[in-house]
N, C-alpha and C. Protein backbone atom coordinates (compact mmCIF):
# COMPACT_ATOMS: atom_id res chain seq x y z
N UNK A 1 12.15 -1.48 88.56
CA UNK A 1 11.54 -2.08 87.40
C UNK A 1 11.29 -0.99 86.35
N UNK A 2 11.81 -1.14 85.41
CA UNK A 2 11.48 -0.27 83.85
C UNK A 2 10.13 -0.18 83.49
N UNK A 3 9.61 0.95 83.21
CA UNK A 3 8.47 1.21 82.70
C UNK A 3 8.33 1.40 81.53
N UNK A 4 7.55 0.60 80.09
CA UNK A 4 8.01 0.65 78.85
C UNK A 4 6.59 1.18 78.79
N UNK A 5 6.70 1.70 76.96
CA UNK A 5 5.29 2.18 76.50
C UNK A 5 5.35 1.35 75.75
N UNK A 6 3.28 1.74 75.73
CA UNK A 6 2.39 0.39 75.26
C UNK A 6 2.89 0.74 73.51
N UNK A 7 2.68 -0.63 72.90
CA UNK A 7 2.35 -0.62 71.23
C UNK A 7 2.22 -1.83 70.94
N UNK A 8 0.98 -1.80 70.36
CA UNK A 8 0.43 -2.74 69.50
C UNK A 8 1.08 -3.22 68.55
N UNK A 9 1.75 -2.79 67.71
CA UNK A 9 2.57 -3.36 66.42
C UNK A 9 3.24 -4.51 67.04
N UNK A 10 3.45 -4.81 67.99
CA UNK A 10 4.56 -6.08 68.56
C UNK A 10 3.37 -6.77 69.02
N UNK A 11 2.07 -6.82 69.53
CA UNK A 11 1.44 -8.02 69.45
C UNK A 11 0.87 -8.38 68.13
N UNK A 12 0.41 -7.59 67.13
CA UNK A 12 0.20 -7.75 65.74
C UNK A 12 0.17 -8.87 65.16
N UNK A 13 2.19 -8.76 65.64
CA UNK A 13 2.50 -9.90 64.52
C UNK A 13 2.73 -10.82 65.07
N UNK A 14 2.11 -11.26 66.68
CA UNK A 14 2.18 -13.21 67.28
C UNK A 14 0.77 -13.49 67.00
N UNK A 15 0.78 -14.97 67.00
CA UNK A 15 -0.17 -15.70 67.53
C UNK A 15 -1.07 -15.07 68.11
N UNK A 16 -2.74 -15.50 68.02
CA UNK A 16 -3.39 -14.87 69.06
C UNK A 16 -3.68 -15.98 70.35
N UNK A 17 -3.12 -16.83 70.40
CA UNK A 17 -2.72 -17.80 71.75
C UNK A 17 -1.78 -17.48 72.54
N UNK A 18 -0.80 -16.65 71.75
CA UNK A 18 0.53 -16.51 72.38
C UNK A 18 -0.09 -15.35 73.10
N UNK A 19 -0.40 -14.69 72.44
CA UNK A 19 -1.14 -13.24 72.92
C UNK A 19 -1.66 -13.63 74.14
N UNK A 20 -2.93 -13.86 74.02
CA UNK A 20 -4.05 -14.25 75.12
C UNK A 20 -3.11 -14.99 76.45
N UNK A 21 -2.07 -15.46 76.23
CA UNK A 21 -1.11 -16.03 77.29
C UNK A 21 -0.44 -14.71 78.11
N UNK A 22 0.15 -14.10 77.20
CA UNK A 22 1.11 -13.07 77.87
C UNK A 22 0.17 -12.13 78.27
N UNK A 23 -1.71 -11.62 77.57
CA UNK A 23 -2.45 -10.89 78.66
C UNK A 23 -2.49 -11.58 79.85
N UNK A 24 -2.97 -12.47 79.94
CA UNK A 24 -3.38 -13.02 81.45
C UNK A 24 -2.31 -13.24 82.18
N UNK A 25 -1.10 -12.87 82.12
CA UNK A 25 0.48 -12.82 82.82
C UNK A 25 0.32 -11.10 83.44
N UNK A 26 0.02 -10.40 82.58
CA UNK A 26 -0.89 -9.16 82.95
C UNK A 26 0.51 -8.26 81.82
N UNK A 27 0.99 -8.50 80.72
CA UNK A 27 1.82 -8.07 79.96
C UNK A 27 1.26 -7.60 78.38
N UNK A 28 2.14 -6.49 77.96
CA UNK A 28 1.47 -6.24 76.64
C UNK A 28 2.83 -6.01 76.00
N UNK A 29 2.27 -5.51 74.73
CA UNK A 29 3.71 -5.27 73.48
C UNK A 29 4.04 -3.84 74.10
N UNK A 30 5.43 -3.48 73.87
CA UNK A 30 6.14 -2.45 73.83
C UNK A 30 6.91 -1.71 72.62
N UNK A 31 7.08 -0.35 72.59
CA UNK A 31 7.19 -0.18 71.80
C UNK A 31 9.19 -0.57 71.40
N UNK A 32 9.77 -1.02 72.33
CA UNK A 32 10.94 -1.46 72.34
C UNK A 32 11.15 -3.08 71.04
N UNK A 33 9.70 -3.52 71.58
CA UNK A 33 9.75 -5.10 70.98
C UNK A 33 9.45 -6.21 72.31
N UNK A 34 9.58 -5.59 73.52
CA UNK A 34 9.58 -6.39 74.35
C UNK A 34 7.85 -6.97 74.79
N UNK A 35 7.46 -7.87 75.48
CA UNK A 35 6.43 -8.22 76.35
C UNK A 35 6.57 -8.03 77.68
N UNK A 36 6.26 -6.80 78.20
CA UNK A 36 6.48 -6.17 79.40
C UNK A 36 5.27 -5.30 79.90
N UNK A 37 5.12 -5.14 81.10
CA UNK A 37 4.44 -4.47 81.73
C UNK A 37 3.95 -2.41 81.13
N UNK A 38 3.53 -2.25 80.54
CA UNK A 38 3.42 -0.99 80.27
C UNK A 38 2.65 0.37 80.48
N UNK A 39 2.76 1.47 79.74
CA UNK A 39 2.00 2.77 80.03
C UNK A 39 1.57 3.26 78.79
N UNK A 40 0.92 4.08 78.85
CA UNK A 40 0.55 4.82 77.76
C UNK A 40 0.79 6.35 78.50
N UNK A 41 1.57 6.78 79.64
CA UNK A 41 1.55 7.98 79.78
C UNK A 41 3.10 8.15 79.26
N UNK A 42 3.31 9.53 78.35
CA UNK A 42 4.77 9.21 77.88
C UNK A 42 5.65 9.77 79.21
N UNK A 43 5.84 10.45 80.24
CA UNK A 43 6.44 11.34 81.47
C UNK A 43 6.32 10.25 82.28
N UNK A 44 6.05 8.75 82.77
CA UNK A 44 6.25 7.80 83.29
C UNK A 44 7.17 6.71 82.47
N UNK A 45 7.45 7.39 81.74
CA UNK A 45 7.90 5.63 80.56
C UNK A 45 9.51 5.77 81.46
N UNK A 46 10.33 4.89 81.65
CA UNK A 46 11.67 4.58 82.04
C UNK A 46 12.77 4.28 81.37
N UNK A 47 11.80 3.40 80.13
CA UNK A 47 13.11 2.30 79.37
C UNK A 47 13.59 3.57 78.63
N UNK A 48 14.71 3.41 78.65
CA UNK A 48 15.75 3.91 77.53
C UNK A 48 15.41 4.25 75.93
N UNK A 49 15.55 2.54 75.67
CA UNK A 49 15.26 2.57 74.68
C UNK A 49 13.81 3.03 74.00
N UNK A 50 13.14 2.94 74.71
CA UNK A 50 11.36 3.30 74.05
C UNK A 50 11.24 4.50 74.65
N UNK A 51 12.23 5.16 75.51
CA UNK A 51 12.28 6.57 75.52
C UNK A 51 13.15 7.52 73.83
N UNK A 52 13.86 6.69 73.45
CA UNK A 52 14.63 7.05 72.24
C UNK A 52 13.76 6.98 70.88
N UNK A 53 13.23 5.77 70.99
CA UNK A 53 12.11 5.65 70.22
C UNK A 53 11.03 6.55 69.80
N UNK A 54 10.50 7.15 71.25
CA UNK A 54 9.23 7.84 71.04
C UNK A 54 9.73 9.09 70.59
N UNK A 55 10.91 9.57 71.15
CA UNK A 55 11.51 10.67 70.53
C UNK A 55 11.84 10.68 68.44
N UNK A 56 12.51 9.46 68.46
CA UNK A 56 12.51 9.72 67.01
C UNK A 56 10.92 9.73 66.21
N UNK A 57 9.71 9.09 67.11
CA UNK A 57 8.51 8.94 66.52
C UNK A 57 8.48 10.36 66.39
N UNK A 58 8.41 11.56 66.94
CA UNK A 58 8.25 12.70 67.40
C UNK A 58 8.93 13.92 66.30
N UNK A 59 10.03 13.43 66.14
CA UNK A 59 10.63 14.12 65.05
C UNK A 59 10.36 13.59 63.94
N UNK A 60 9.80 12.67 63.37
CA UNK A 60 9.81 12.61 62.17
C UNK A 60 7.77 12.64 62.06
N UNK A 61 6.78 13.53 63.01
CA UNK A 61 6.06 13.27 62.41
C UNK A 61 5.74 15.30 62.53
C-alpha cells in the first residue's frame, strides 16, 4: 500500500459533508489530489508522484 503525504489544499476545495465522510473512512487529502490514507513524515511517503511533488515544492522555495 502507497504511503501519500498529507495536504490540505485538496480537502479545501470539497464539501464539508463530503469531507466529514472520507474522515470517518479514516482518509485525508494528499498532496497528489488523491483521498488516501496519509503522513506528514516526508522519509515514509511512497507515492511517486507526491514524492515528485514535494521535491519540486522544495526547489522552488
Amino acid at each position: 500500500m502507497k504511503i501519500h503525504f498529507y495536504s490540505h489544499a485538496t480537502e479545501r476545495e470539497m464539501p464539508e459533508w463530503m469531507r466529514a465522510e472520507y474522515h470517518s473512512d479514516g482518509v485525508r487529502g494528499t498532496l497528489c489530489g488523491y483521498m488516501r490514507r496519509t503522513t506528514t513524515v516526508r522519509e515514509a511517503v511512497t507515492c511517486l508522484r507526491c514524492q515528485k511533488l514535494m521535491r519540486e515544492q522544495e526547489r522552488a522555495a
